[in-house]
Structure formats: C-alpha cells, structure tokens
PDB file of N, CA and C in Angstrom:
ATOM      1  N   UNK A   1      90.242 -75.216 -62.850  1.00  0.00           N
ATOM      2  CA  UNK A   1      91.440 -74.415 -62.989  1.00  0.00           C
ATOM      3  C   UNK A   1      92.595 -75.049 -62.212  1.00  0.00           C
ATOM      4  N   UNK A   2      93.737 -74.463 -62.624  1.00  0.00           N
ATOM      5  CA  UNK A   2      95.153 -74.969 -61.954  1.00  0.00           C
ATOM      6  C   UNK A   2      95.197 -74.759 -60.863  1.00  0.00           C
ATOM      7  N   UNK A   3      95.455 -75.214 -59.725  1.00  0.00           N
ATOM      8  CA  UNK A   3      96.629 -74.424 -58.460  1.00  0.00           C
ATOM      9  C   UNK A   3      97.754 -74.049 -58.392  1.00  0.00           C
ATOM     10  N   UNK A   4      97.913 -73.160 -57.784  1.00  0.00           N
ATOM     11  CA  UNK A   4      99.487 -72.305 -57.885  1.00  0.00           C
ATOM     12  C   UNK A   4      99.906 -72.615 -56.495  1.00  0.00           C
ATOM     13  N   UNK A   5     100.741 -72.866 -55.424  1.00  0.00           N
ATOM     14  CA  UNK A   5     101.654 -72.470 -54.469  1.00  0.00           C
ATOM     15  C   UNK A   5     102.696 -71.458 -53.941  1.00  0.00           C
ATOM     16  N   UNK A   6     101.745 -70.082 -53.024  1.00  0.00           N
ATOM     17  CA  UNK A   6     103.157 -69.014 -53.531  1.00  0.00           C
ATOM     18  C   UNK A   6     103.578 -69.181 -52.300  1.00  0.00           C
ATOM     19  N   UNK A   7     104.902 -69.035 -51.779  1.00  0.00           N
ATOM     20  CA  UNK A   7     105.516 -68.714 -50.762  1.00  0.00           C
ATOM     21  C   UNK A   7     106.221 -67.231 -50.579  1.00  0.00           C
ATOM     22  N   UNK A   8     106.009 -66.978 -49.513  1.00  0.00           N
ATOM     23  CA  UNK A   8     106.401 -65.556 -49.223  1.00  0.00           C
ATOM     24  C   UNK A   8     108.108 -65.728 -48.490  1.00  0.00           C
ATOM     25  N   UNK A   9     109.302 -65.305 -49.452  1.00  0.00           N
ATOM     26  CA  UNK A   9     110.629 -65.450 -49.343  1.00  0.00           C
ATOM     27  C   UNK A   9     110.968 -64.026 -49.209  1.00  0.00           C
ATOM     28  N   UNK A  10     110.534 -62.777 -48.781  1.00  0.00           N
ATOM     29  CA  UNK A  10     111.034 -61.965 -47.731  1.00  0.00           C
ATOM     30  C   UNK A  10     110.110 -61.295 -47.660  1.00  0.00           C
ATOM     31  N   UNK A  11     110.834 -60.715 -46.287  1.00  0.00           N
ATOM     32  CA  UNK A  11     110.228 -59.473 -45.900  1.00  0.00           C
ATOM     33  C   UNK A  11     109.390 -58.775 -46.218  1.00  0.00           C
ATOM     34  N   UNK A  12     107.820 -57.735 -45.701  1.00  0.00           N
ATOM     35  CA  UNK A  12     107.565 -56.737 -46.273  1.00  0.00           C
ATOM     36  C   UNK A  12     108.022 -55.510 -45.473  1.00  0.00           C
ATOM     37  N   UNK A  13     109.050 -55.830 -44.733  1.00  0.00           N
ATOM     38  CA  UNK A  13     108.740 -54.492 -44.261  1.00  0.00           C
ATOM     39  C   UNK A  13     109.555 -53.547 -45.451  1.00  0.00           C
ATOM     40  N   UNK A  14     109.875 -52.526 -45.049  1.00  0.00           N
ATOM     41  CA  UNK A  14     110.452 -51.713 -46.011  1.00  0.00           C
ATOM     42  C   UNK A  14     109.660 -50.972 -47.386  1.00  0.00           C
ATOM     43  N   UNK A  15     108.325 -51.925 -47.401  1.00  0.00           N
ATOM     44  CA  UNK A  15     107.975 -51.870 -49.075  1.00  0.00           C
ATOM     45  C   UNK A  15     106.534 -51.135 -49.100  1.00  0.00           C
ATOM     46  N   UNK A  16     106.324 -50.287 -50.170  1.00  0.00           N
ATOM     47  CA  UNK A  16     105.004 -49.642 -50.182  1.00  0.00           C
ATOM     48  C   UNK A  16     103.949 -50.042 -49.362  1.00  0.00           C
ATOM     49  N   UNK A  17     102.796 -49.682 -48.640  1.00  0.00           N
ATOM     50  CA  UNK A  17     101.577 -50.422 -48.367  1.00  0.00           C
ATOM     51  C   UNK A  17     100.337 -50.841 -48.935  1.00  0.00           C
ATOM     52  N   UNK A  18     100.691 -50.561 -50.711  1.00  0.00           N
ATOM     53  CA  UNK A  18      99.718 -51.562 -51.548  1.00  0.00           C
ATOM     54  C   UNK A  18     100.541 -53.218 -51.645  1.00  0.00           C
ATOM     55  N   UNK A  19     101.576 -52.740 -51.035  1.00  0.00           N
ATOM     56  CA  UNK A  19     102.435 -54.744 -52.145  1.00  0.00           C
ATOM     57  C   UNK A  19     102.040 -55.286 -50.242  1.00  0.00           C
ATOM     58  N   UNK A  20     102.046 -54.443 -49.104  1.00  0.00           N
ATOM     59  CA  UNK A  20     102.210 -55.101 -48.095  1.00  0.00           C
ATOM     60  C   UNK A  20     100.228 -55.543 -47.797  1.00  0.00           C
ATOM     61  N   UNK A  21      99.483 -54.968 -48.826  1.00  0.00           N
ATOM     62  CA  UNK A  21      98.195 -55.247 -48.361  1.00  0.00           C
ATOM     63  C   UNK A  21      98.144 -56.401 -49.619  1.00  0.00           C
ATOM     64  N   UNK A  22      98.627 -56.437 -50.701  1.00  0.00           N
ATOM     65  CA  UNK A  22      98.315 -57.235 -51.397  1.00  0.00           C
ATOM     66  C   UNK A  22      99.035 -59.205 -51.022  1.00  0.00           C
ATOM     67  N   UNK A  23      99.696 -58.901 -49.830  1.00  0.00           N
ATOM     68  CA  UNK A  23     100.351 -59.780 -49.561  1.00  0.00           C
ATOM     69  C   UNK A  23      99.436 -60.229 -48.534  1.00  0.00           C
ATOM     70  N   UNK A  24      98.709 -59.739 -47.885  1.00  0.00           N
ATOM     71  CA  UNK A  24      97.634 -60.143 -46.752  1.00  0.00           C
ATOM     72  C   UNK A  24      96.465 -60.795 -47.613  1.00  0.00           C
ATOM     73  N   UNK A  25      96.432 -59.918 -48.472  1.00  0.00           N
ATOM     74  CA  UNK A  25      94.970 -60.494 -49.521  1.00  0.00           C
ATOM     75  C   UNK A  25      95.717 -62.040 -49.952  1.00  0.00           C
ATOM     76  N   UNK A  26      96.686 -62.126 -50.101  1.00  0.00           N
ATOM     77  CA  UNK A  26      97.153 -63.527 -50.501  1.00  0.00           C
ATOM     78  C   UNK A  26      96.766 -64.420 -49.426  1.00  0.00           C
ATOM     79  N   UNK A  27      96.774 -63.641 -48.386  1.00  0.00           N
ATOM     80  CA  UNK A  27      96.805 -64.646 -46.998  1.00  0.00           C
ATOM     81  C   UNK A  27      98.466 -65.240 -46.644  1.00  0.00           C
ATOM     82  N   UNK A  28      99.641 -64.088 -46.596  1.00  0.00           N
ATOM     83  CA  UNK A  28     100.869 -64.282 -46.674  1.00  0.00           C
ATOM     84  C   UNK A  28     100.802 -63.481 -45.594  1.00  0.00           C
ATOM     85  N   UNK A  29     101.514 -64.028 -44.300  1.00  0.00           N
ATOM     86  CA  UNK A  29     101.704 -63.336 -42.752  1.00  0.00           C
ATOM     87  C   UNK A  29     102.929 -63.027 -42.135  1.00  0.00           C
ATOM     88  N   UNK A  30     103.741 -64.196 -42.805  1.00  0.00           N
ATOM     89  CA  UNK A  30     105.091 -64.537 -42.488  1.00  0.00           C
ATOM     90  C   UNK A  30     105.705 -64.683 -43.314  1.00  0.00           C
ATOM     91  N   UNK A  31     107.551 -65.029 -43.139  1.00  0.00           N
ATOM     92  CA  UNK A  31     107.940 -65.387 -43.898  1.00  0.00           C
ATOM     93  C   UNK A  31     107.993 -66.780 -44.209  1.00  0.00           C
ATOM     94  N   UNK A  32     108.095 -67.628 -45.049  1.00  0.00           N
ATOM     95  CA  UNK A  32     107.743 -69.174 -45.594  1.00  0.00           C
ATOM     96  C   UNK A  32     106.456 -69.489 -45.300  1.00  0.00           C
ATOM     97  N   UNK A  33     105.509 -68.670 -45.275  1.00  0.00           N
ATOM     98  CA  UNK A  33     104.336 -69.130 -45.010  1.00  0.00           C
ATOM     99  C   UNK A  33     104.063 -69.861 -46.474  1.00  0.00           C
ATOM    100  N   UNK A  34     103.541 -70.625 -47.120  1.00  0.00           N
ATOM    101  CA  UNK A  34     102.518 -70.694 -47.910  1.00  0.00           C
ATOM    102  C   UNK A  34     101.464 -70.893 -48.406  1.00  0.00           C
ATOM    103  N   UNK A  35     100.841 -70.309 -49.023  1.00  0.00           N
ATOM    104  CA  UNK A  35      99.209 -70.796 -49.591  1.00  0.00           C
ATOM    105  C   UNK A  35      99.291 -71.192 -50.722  1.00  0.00           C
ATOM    106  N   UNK A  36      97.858 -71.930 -50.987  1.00  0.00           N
ATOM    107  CA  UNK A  36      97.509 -72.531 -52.255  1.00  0.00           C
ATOM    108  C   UNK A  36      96.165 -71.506 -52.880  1.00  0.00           C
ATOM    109  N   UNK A  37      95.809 -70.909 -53.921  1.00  0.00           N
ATOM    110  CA  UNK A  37      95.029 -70.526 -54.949  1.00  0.00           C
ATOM    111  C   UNK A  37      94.831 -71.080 -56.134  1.00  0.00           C
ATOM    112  N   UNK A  38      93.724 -71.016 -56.832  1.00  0.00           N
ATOM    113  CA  UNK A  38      93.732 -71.235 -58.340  1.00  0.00           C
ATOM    114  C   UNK A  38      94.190 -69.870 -58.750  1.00  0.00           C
ATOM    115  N   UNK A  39      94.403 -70.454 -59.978  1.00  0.00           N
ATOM    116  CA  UNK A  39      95.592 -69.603 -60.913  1.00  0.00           C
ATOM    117  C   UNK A  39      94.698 -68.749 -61.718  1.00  0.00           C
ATOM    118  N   UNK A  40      93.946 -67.428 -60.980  1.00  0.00           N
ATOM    119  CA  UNK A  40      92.975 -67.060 -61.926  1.00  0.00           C
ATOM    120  C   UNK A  40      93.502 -65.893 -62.132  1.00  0.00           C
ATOM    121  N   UNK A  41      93.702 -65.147 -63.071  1.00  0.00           N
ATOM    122  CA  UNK A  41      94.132 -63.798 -63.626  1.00  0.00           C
ATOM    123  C   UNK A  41      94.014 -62.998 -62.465  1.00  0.00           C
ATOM    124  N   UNK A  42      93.080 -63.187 -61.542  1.00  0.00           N
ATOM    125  CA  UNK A  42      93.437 -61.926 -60.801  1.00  0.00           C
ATOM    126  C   UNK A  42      94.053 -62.417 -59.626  1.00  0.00           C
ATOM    127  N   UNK A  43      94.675 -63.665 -59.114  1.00  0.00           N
ATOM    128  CA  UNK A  43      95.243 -63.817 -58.106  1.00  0.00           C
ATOM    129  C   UNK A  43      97.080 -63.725 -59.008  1.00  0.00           C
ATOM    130  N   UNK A  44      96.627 -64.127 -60.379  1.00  0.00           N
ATOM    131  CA  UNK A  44      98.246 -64.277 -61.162  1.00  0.00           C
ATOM    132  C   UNK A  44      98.767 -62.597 -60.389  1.00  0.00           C
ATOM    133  N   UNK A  45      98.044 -61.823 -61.313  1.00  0.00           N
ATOM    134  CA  UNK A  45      98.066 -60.094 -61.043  1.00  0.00           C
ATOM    135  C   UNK A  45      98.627 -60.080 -59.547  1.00  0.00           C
ATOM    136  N   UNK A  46      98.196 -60.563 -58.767  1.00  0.00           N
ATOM    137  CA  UNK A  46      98.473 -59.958 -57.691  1.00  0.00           C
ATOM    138  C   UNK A  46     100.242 -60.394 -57.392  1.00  0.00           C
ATOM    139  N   UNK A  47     100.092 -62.161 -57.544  1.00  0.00           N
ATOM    140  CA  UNK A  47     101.834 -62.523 -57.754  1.00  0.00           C
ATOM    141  C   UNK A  47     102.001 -62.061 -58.108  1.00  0.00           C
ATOM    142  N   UNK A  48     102.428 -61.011 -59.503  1.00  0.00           N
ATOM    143  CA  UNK A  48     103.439 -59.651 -60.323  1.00  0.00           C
ATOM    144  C   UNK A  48     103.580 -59.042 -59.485  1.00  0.00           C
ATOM    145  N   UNK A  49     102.619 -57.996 -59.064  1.00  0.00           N
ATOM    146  CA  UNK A  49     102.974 -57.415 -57.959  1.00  0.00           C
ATOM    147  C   UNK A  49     103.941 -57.394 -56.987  1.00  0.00           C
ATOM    148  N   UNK A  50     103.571 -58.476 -56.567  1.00  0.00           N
ATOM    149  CA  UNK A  50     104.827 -58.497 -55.759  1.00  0.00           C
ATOM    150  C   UNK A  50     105.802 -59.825 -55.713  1.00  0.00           C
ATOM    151  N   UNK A  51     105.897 -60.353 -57.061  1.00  0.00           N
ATOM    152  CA  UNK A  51     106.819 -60.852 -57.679  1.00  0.00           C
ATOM    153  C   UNK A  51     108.501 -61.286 -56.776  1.00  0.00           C
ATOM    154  N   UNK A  52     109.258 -59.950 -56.386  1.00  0.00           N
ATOM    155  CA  UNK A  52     109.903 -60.170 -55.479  1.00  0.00           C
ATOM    156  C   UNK A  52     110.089 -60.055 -54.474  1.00  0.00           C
ATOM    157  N   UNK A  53     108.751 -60.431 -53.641  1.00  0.00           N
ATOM    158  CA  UNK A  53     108.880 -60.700 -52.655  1.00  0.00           C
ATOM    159  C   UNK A  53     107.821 -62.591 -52.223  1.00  0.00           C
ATOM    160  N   UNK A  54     107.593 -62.803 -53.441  1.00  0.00           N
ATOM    161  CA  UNK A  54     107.227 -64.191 -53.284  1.00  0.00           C
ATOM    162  C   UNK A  54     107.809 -65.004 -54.014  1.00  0.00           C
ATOM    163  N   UNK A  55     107.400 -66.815 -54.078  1.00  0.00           N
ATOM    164  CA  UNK A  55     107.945 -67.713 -55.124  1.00  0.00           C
ATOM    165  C   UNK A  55     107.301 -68.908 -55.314  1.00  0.00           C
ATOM    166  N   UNK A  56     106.798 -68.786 -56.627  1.00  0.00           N
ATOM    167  CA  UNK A  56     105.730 -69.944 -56.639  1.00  0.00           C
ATOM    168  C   UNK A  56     106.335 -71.284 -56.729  1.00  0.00           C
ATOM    169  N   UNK A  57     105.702 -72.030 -55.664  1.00  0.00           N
ATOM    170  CA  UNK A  57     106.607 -73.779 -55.569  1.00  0.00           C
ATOM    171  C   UNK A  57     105.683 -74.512 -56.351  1.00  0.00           C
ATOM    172  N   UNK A  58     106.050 -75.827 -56.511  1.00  0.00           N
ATOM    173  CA  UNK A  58     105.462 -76.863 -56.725  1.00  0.00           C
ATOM    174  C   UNK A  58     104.573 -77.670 -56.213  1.00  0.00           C
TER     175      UNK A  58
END
C-alpha cells in the first residue's frame, strides 16, 4: 500500500473530543508534528475527520 504524510496545521483546542482523540490515534501531539501511515481506508476516514485541522504533504 501507499504512504500518506499528514501534518497537523492547527490547533485542537477549541474542537469536539472525538476529532481531538482521533488526532492522538494519528499520533498528532503538536502542531507541525508529522507522521507517516499507509493509506488504508480507515486511517483515510480518520484524515476526513478532521480534514481541517490537518494536511497531507508529500
């Protein structure tokens, strides 16, 4: 499978505590942190989620 790169480009505070747990399950702590995953439907799912508050690099 592919790898994806998401970076976390703001904040959680402010935001529900499913998008702020689904951002830990990413392994996202900080801001510009980033990780690497394969691109499997259920890690895609979770990027939607919280869509704006991450950004997948290259």
């Amino acid at each position: 499978m592919a790898t994806i790169k998401i970076k976390q480009v703001k904040s959680k505070i402010k935001f529900p505590k499913d998008q702020k747990l689904t951002l830990e399950a990413l392994g996202l702590k900080k801001i510009n942190s980033v990780v690497e995953h394969e691109a499997t439907p259920q890690i895609l799912g979770m990027v939607t989620k919280v869509r704006h508050l991450v950004k997948i690099i290259d």
